[in-house]
Protein backbone atom coordinates (compact mmCIF):
# COMPACT_ATOMS: atom_id res chain seq x y z
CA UNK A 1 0.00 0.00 0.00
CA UNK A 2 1.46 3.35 -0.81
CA UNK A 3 1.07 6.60 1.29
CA UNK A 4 -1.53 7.81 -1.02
CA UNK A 5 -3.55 5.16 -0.74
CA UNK A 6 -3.54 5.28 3.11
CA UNK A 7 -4.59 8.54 3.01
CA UNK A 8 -7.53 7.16 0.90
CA UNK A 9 -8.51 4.27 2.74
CA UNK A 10 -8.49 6.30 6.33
CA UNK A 11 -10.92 8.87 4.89
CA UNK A 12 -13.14 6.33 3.78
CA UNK A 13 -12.80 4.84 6.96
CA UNK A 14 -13.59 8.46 8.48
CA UNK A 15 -16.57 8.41 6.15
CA UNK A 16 -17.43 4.99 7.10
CA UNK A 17 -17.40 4.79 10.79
CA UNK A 18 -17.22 8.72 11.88
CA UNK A 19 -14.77 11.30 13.14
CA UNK A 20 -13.77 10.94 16.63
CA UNK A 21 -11.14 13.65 18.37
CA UNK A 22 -8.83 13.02 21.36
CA UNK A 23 -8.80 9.33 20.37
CA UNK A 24 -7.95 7.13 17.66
CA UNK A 25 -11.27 5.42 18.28
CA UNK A 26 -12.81 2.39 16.76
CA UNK A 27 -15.64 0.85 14.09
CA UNK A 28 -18.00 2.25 16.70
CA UNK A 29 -16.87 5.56 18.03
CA UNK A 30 -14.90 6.58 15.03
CA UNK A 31 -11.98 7.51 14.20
CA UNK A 32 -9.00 10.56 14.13
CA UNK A 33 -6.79 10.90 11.47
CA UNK A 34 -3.67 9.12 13.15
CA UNK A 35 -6.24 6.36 13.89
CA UNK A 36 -7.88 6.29 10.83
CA UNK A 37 -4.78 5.85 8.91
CA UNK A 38 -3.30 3.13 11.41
CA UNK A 39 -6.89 1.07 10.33
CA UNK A 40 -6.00 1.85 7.08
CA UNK A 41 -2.45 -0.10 7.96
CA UNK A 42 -3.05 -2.42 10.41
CA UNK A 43 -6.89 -3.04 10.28
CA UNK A 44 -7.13 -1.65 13.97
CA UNK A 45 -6.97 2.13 14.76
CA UNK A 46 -4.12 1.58 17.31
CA UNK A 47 -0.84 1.61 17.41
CA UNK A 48 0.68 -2.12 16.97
CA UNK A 49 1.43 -4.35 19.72
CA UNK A 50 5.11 -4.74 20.25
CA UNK A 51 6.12 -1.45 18.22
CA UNK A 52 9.60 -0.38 18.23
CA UNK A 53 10.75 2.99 19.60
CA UNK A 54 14.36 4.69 19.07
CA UNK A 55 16.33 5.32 21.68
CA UNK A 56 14.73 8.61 21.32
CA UNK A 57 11.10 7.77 22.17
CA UNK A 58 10.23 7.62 18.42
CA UNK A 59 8.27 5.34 17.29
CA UNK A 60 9.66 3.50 14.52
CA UNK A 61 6.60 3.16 11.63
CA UNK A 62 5.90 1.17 8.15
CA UNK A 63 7.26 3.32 5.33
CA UNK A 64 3.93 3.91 3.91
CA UNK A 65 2.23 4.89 7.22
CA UNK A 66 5.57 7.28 7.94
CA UNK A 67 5.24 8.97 4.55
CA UNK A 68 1.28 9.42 5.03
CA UNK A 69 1.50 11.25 8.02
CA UNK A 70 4.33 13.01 7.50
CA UNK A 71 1.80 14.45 4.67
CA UNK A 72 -0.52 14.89 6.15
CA UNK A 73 1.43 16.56 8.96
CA UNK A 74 2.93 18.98 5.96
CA UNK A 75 -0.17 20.15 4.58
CA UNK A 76 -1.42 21.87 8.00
CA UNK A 77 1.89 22.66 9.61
CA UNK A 78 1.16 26.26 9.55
CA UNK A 79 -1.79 26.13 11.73
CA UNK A 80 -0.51 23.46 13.79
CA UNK A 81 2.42 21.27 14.28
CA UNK A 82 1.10 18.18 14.88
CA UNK A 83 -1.68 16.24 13.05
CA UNK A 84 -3.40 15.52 16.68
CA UNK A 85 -3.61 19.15 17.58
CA UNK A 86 -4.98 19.79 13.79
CA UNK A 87 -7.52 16.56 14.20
CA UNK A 88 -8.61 17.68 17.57
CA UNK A 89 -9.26 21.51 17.60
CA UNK A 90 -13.07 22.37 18.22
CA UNK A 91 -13.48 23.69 14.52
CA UNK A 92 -12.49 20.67 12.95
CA UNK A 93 -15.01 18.86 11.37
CA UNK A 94 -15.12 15.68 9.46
CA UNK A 95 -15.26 16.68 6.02
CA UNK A 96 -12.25 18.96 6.87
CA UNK A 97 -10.36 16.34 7.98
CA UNK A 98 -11.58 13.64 4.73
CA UNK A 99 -11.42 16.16 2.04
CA UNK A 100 -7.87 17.59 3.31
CA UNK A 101 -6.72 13.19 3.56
CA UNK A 102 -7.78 13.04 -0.20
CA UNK A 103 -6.29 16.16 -1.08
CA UNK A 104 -3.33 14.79 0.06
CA UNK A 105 -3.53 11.96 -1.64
CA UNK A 106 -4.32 13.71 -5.22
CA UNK A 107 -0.63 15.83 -4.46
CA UNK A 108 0.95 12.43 -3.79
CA UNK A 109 -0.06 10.81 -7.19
CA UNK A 110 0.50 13.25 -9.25
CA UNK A 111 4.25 13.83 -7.57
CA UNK A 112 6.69 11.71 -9.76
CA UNK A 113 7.35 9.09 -7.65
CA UNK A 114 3.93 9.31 -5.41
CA UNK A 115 6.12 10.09 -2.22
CA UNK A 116 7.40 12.76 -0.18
CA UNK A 117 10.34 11.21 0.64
CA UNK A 118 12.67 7.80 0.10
CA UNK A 119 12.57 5.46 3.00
CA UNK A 120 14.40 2.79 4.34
CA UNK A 121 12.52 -0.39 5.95
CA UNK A 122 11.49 1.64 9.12
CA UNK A 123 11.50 5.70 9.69
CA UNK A 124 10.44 7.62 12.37
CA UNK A 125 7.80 10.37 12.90
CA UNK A 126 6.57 12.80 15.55
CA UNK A 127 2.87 12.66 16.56
């Protein structure tokens, strides 16, 4: 699955099951965007059991997750640094959050390679 594709599959999982904020929620609360795209990874919108971390307190992330939230993360970072804070402030609404996801998407697939950046196996990312 490439990055633009998990940016797809979470905001049809947004559409799907609803937006949720301060949570990465579930088929029956909904889901944020950082929870939306892990079900879009993983099938579950939380973060995997037995995840790595750096030495750092990264977390260490699938390529394809890593380059859809860093993104994500790029298209907003002059509101708001992180895609949590974005997801989660009080005007937010759903189709803000899906339609921006999709957006996101379109950029990647029509870049040349359909990625922000070249990764190796595992990359970190702030969230």
């Amino acid at each position: 699955m490439r990055a633009d594709e998990v940016l797809d599959a979470a905001a049809d999982a947004i559409d799907k099951y609803g937006h949720a904020k301060h949570a990465l929620g579930d088929k029956w609360f909904g889901m944020c965007a950082q929870g939306a795209m892990l079900f879009a990874c993983y099938g579950r919108a939380q973060w995997p059991k037995g995840m790595r971390f750096t030495a750092t307190g990264e977390r260490l992330l699938a390529p394809e997750l890593h380059r859809a939230m860093r993104a994500l993360q790029e298209s907003h970072r002059a509101q708001i640094r992180y895609t949590s804070d974005w997801n989660n402030a009080p005007e937010r609404t759903q189709d803000e959050v899906t339609s921006t996801m999709r957006a996101v998407a379109a950029t990647l697939r029509a870049s040349t390679d359909g990625e922000v950046t070249s990764a190796s196996q595992m990359e970190q990312v702030s969230v």
